[in-house]
C-alpha atoms as a PDB file:
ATOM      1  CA  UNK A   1     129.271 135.716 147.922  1.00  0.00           C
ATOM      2  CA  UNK A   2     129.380 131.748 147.961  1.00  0.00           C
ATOM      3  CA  UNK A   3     125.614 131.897 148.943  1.00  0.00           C
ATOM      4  CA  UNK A   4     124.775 134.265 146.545  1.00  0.00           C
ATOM      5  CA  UNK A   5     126.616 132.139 144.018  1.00  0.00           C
ATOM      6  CA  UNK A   6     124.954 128.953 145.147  1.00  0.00           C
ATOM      7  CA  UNK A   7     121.643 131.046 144.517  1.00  0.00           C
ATOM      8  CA  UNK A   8     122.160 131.608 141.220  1.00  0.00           C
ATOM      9  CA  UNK A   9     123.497 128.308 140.589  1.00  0.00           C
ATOM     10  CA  UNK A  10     120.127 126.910 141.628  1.00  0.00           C
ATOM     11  CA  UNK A  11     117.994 129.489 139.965  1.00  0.00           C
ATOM     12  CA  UNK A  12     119.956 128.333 136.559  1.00  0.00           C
ATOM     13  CA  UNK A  13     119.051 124.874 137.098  1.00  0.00           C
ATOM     14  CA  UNK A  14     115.420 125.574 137.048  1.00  0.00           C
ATOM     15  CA  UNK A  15     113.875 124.856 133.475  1.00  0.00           C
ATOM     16  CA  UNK A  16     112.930 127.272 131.209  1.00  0.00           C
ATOM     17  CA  UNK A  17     109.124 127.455 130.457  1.00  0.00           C
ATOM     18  CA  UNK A  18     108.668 125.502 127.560  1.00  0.00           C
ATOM     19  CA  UNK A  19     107.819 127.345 124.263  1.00  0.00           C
ATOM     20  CA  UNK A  20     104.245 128.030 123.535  1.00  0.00           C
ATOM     21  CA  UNK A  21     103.116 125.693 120.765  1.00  0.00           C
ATOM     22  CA  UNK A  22     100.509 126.669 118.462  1.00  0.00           C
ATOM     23  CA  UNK A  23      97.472 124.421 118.256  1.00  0.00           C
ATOM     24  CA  UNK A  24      97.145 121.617 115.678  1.00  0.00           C
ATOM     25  CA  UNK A  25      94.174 119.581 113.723  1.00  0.00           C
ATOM     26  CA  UNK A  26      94.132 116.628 115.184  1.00  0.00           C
ATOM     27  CA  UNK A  27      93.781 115.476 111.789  1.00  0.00           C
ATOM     28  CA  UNK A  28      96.166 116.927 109.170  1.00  0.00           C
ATOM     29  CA  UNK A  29      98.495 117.754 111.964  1.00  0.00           C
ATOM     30  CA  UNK A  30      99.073 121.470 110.345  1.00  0.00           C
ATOM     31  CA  UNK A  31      98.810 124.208 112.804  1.00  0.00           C
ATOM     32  CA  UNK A  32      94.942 125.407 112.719  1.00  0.00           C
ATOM     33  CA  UNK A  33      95.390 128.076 110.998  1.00  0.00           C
ATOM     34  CA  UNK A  34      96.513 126.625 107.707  1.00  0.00           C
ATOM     35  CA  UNK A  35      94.910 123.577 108.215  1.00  0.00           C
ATOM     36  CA  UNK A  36      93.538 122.174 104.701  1.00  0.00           C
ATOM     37  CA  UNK A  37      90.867 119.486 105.794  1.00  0.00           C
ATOM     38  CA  UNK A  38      87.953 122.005 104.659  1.00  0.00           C
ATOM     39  CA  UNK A  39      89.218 121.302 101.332  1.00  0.00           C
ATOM     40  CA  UNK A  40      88.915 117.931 101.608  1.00  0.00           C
ATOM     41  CA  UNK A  41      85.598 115.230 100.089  1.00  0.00           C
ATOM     42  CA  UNK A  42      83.035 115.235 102.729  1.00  0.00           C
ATOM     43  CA  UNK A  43      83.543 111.669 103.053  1.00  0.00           C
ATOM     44  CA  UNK A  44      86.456 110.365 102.673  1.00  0.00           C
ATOM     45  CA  UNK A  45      86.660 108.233  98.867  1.00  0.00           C
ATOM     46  CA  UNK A  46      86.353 104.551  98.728  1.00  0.00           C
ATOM     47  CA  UNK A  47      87.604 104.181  94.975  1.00  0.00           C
ATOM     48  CA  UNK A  48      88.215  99.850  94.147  1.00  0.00           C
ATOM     49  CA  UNK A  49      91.674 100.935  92.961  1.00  0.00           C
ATOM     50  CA  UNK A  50      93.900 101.689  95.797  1.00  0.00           C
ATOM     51  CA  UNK A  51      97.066 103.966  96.120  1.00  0.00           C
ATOM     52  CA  UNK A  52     100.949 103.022  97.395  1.00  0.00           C
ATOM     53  CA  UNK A  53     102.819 105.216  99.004  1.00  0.00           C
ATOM     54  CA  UNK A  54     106.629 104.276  98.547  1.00  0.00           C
ATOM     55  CA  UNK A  55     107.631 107.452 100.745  1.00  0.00           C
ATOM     56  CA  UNK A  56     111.551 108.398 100.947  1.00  0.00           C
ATOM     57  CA  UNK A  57     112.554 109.424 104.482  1.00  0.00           C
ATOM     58  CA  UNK A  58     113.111 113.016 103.736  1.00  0.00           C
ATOM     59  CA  UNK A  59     109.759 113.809 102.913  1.00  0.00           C
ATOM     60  CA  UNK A  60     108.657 112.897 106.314  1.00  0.00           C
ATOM     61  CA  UNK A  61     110.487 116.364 107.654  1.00  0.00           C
ATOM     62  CA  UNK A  62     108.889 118.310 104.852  1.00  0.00           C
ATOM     63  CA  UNK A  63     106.531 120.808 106.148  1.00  0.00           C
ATOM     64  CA  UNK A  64     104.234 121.328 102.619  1.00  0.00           C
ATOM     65  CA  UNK A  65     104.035 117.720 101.645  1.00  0.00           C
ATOM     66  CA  UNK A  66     101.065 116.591 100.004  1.00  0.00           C
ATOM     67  CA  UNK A  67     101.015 113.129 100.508  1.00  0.00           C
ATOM     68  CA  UNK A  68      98.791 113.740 103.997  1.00  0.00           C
ATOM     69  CA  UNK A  69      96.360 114.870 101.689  1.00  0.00           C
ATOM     70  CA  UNK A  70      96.101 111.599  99.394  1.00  0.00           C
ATOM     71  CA  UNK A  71      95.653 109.432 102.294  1.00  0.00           C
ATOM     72  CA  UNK A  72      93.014 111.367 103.817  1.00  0.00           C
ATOM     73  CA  UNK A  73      90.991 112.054 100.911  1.00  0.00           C
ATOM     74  CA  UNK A  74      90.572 108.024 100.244  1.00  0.00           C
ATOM     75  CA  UNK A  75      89.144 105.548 102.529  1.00  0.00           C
ATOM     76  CA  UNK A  76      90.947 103.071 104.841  1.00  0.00           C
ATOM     77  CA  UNK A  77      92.900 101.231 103.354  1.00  0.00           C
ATOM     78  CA  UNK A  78      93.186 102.974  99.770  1.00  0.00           C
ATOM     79  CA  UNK A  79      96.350 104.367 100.494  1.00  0.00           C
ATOM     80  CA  UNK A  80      99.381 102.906 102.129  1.00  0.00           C
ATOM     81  CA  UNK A  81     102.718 104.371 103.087  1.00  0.00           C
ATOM     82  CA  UNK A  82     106.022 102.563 102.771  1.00  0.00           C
ATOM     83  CA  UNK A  83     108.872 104.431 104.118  1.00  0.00           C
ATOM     84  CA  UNK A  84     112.743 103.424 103.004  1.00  0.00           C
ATOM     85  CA  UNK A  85     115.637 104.023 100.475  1.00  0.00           C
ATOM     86  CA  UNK A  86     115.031 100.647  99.061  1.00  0.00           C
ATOM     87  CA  UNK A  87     111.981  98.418  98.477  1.00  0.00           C
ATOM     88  CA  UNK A  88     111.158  96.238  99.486  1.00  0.00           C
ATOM     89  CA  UNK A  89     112.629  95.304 102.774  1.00  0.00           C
ATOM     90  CA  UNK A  90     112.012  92.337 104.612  1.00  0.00           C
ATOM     91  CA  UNK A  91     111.910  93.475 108.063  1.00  0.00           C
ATOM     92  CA  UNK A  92     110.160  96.680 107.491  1.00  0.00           C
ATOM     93  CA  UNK A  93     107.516  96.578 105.232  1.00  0.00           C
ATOM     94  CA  UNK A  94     104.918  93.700 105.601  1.00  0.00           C
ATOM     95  CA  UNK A  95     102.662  92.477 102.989  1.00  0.00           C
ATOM     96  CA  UNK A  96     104.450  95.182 100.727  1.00  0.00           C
ATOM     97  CA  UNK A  97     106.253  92.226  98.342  1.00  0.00           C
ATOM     98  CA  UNK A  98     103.127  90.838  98.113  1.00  0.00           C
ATOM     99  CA  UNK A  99     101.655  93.798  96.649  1.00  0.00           C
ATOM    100  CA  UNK A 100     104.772  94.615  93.847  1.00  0.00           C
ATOM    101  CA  UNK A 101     104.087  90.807  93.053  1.00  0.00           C
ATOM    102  CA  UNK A 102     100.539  91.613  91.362  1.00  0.00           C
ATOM    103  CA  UNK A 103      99.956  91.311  88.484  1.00  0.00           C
ATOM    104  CA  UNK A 104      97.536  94.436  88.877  1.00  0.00           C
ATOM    105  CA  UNK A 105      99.960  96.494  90.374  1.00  0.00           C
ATOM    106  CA  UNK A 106     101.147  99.586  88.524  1.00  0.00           C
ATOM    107  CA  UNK A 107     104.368 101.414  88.711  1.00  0.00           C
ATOM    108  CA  UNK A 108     103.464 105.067  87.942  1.00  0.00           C
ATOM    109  CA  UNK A 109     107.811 105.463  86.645  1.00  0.00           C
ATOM    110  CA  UNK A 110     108.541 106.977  83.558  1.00  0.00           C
ATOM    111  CA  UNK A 111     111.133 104.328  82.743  1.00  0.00           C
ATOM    112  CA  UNK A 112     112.040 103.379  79.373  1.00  0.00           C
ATOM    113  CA  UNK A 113     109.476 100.985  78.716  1.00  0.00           C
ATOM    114  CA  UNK A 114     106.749 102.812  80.181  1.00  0.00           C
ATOM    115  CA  UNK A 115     103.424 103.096  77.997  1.00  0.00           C
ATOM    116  CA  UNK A 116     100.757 105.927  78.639  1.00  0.00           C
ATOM    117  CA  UNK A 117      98.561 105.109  81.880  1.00  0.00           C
ATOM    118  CA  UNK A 118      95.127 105.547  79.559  1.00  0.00           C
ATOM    119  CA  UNK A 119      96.561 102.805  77.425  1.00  0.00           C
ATOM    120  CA  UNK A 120      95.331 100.243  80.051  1.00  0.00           C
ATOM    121  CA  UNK A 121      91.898  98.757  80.991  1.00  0.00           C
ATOM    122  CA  UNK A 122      89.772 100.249  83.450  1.00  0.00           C
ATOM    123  CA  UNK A 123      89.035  98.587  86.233  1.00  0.00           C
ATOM    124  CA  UNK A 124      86.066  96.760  84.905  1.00  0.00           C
ATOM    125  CA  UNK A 125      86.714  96.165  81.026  1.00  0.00           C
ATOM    126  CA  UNK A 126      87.183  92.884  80.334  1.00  0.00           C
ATOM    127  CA  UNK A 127      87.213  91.740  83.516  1.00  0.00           C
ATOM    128  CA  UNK A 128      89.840  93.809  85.071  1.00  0.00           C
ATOM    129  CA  UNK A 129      90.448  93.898  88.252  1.00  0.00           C
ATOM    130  CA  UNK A 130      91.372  97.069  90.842  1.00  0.00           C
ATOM    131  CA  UNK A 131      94.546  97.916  90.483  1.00  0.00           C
ATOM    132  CA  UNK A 132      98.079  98.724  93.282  1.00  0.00           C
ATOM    133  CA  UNK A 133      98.965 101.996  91.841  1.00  0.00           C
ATOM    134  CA  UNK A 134     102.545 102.529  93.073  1.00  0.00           C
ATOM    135  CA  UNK A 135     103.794 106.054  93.644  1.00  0.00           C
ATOM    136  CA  UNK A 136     106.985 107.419  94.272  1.00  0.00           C
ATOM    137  CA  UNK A 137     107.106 110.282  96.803  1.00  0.00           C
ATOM    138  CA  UNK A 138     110.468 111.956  96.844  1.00  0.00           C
ATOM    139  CA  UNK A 139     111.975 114.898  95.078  1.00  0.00           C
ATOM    140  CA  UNK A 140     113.215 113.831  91.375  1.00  0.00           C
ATOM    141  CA  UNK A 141     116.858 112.998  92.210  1.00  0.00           C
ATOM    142  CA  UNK A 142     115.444 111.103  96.026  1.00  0.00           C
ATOM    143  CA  UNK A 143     112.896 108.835  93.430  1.00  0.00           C
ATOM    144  CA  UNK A 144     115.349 107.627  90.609  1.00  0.00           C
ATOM    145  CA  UNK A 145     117.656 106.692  93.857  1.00  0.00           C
ATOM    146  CA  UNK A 146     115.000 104.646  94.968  1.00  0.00           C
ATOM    147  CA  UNK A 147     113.968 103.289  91.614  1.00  0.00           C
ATOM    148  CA  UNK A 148     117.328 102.487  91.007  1.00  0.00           C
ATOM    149  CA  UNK A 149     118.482 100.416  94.396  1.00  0.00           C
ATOM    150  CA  UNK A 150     115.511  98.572  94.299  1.00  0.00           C
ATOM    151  CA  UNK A 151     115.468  95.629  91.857  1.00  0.00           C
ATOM    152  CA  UNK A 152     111.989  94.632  92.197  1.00  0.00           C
ATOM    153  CA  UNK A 153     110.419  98.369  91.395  1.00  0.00           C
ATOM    154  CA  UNK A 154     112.783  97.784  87.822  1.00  0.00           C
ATOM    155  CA  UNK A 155     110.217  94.420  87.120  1.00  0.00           C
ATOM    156  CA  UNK A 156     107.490  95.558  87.143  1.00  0.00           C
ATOM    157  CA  UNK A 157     105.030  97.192  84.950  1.00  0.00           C
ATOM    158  CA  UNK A 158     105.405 100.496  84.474  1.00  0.00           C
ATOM    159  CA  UNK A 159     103.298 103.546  83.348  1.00  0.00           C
ATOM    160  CA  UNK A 160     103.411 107.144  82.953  1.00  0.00           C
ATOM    161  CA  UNK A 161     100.464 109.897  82.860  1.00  0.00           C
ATOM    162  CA  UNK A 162      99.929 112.208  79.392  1.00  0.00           C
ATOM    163  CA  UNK A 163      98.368 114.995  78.344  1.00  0.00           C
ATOM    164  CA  UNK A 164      97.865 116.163  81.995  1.00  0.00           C
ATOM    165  CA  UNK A 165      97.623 119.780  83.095  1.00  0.00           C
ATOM    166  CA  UNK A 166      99.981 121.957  84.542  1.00  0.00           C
ATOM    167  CA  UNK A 167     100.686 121.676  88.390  1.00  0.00           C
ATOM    168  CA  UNK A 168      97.913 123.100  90.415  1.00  0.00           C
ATOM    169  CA  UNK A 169     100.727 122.862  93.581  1.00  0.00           C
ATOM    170  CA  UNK A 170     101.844 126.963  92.192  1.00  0.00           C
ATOM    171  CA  UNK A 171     103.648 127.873  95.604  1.00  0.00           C
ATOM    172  CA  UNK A 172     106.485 125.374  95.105  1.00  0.00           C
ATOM    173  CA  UNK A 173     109.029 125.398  92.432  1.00  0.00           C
ATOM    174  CA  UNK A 174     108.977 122.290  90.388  1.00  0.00           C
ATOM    175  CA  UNK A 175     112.300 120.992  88.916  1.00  0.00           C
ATOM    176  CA  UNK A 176     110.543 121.184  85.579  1.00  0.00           C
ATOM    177  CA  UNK A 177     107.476 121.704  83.462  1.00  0.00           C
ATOM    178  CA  UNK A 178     104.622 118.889  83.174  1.00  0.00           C
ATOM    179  CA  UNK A 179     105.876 117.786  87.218  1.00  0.00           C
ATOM    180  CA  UNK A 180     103.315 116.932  89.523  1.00  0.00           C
ATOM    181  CA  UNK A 181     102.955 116.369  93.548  1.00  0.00           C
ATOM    182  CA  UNK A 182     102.316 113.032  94.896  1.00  0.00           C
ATOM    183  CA  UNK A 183      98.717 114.438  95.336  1.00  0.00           C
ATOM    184  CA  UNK A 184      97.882 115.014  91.847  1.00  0.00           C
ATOM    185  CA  UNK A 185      99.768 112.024  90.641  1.00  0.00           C
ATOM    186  CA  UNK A 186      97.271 109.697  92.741  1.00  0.00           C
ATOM    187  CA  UNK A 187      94.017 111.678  92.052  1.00  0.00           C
ATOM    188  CA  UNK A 188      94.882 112.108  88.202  1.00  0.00           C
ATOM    189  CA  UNK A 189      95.901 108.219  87.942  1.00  0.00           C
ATOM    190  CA  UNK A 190      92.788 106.834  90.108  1.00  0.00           C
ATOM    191  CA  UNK A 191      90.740 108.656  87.905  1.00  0.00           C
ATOM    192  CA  UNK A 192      91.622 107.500  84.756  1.00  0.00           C
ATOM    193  CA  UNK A 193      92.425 103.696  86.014  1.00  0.00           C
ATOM    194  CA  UNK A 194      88.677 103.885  87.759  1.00  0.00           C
ATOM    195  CA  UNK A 195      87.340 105.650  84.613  1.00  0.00           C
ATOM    196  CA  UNK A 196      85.826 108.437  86.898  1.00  0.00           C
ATOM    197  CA  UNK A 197      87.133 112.221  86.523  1.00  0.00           C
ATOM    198  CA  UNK A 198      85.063 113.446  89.586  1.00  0.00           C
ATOM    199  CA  UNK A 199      87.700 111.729  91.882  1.00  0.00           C
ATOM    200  CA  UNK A 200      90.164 113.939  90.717  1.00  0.00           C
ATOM    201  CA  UNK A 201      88.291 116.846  91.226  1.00  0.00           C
ATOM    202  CA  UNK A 202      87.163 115.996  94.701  1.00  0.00           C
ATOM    203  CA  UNK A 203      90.864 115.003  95.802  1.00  0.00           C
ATOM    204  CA  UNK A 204      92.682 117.786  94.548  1.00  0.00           C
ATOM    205  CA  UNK A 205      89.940 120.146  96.948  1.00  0.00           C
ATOM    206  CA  UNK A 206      92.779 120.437 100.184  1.00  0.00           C
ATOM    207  CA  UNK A 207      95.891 121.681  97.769  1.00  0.00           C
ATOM    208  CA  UNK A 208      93.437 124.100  96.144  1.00  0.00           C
ATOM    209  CA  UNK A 209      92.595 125.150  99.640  1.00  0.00           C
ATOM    210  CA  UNK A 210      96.296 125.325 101.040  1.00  0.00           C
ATOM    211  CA  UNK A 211      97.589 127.069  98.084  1.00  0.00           C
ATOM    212  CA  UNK A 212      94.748 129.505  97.875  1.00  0.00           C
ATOM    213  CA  UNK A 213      95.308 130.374 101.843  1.00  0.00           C
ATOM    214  CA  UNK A 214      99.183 130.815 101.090  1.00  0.00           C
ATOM    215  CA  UNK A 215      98.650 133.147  97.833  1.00  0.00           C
ATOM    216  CA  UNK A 216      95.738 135.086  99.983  1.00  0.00           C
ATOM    217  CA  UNK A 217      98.293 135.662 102.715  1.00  0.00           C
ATOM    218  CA  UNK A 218     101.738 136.594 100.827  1.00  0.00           C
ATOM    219  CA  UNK A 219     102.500 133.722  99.001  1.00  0.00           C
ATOM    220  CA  UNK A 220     103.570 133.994  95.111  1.00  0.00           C
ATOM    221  CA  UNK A 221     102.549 131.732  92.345  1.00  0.00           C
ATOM    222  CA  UNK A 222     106.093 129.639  91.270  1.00  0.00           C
ATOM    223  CA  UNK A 223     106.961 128.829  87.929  1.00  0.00           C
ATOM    224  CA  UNK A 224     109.457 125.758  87.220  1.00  0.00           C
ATOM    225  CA  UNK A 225     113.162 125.853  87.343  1.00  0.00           C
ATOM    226  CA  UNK A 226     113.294 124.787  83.965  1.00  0.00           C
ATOM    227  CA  UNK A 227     110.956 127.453  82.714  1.00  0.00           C
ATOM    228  CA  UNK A 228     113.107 130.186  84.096  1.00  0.00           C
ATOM    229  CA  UNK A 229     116.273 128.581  82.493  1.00  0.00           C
ATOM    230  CA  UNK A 230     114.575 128.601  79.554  1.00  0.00           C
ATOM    231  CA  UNK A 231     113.750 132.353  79.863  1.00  0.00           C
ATOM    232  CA  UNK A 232     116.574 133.260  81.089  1.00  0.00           C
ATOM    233  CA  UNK A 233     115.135 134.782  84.193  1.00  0.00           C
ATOM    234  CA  UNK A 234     116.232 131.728  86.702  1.00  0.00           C
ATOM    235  CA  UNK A 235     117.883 134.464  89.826  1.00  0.00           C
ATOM    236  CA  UNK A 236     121.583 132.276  89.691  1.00  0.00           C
ATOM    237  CA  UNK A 237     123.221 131.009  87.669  1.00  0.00           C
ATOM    238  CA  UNK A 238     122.767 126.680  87.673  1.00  0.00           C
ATOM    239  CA  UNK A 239     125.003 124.589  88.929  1.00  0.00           C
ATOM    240  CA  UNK A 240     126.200 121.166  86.564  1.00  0.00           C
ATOM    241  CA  UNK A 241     123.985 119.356  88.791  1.00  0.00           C
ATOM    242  CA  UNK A 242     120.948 121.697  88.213  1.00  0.00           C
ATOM    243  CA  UNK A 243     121.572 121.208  84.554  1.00  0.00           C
ATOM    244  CA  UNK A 244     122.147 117.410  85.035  1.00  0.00           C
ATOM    245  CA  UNK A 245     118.956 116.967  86.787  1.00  0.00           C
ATOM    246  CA  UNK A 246     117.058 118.860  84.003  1.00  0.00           C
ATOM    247  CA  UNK A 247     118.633 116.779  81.042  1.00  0.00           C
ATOM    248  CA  UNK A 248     117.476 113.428  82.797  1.00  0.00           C
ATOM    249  CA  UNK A 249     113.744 114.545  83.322  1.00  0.00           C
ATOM    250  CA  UNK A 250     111.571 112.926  80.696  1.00  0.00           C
ATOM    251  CA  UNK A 251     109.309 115.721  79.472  1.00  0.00           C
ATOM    252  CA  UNK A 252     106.548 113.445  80.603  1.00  0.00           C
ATOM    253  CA  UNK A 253     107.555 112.766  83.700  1.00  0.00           C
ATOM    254  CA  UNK A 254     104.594 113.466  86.666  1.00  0.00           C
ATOM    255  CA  UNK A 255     106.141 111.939  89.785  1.00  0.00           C
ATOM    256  CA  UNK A 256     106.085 114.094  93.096  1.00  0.00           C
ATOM    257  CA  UNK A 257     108.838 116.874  93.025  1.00  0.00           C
ATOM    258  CA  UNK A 258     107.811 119.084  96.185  1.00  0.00           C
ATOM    259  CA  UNK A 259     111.760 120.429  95.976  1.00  0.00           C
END
């Protein structure tokens, strides 16, 4: 019995195969079968403007994040990626004061004094220059924490985008109507700060893609949280901090809300 026992003692020591993992682009990192790099510009954009990425630590985990899809669709070194709670920090993000310091750099924030992003200059008229566009990649409540614990994000200039369509992102619920994802926050804002509405079009190709794949396959098209509240067709009943959240959503506001 004791060398039966030392058998099986052995045997459970051995380790277990490892789980068979399914295989990945080497580029977006999804598993090949939803990849969404067909949907993206055949060569990757090289706009003058360039995009910031200030990218709360959650989103990292989040599986249907569109933030992948920004930087890929723009040339090196058009879009950067911060990642922190509070910016910016000394010992982890280099060069990234620098860039809040501009004088061209634009907070896309729909803070109080915000004024309509097509109320600037292009890049070009009168002898402006390309511009920092500064996004915030979080869900609503994860970006006002940010804004909020970082001073320098409250000094600087601030803008907001109008008159924008409806999320094309329909298999997530948005918090509320007139939301956008970090993707179409960048393309719409490069396109009006660069004057050119074809760089919208091309950079919105891989959520088009991914969200066409997930409706073809099961998916259903979302509507906002707030719409169903409104209709009274939301499936529970919401929570103070549902309704909270709601109340302190500008009606303009188009920062990312993958939530």
């Amino acid at each position: 019995m004791a060398e039966e026992g030392d058998i099986w003692e052995e045997l459970s020591e051995i380790p277990p195969d490892p789980p068979k993992m399914r295989d990945k682009c080497s580029q977006c990192r999804r598993p090949s079968g939803v990849c969404w790099c067909p949907g993206l510009p055949k060569q990757p954009l090289n706009p003058a403007s360039r995009i910031i990425i200030l990218q709360h630590p959650a989103e990292v985990k989040r599986c249907l994040r569109t933030a992948p899809m920004l930087t890929l669709s723009l040339g090196n070194e058009k879009c950067l990626t911060y990642i922190g709670k509070k910016f910016p920090s000394v010992t982890k993000h280099n060069g990234l004061a620098e860039i809040l310091n501009d004088p061209n750099t634009i907070l896309l924030y729909p803070s109080p004094d915000a004024v309509p992003l097509n109320e600037v200059n292009a890049v070009g008229i009168h002898n402006q220059k390309p511009y920092n566009l500064v996004l915030l990649d979080g869900t609503w409540p994860q970006a006002k924490a940010m804004y909020t614990a970082s001073p320098t994000l409250k000094k600087m200039r601030s803008c907001k985008l109008v008159d924008v369509p409806t999320s094309e992102y329909v298999i997530r619920t948005q918090p509320a109507e007139g939301c956008l994802s970090t993707l179409e926050t960048g393309a719409f804002a490069l396109s009006i700060v660069e004057n050119n509405p074809s760089i919208r079009d091309e950079m919105l190709g891989p959520l088009k893609h991914l969200c066409k794949f997930q409706l073809d396959n099961g998916a259903v098209t979302h509507q906002s949280k707030e719409f169903l509240v409104k209709q009274k067709s939301y499936p529970k009943l919401i929570g103070k901090r549902l309704a909270k959240q709601l109340k302190t959503i500008p009606d303009t506001q188009k920062l990312e809300k993958d939530c």
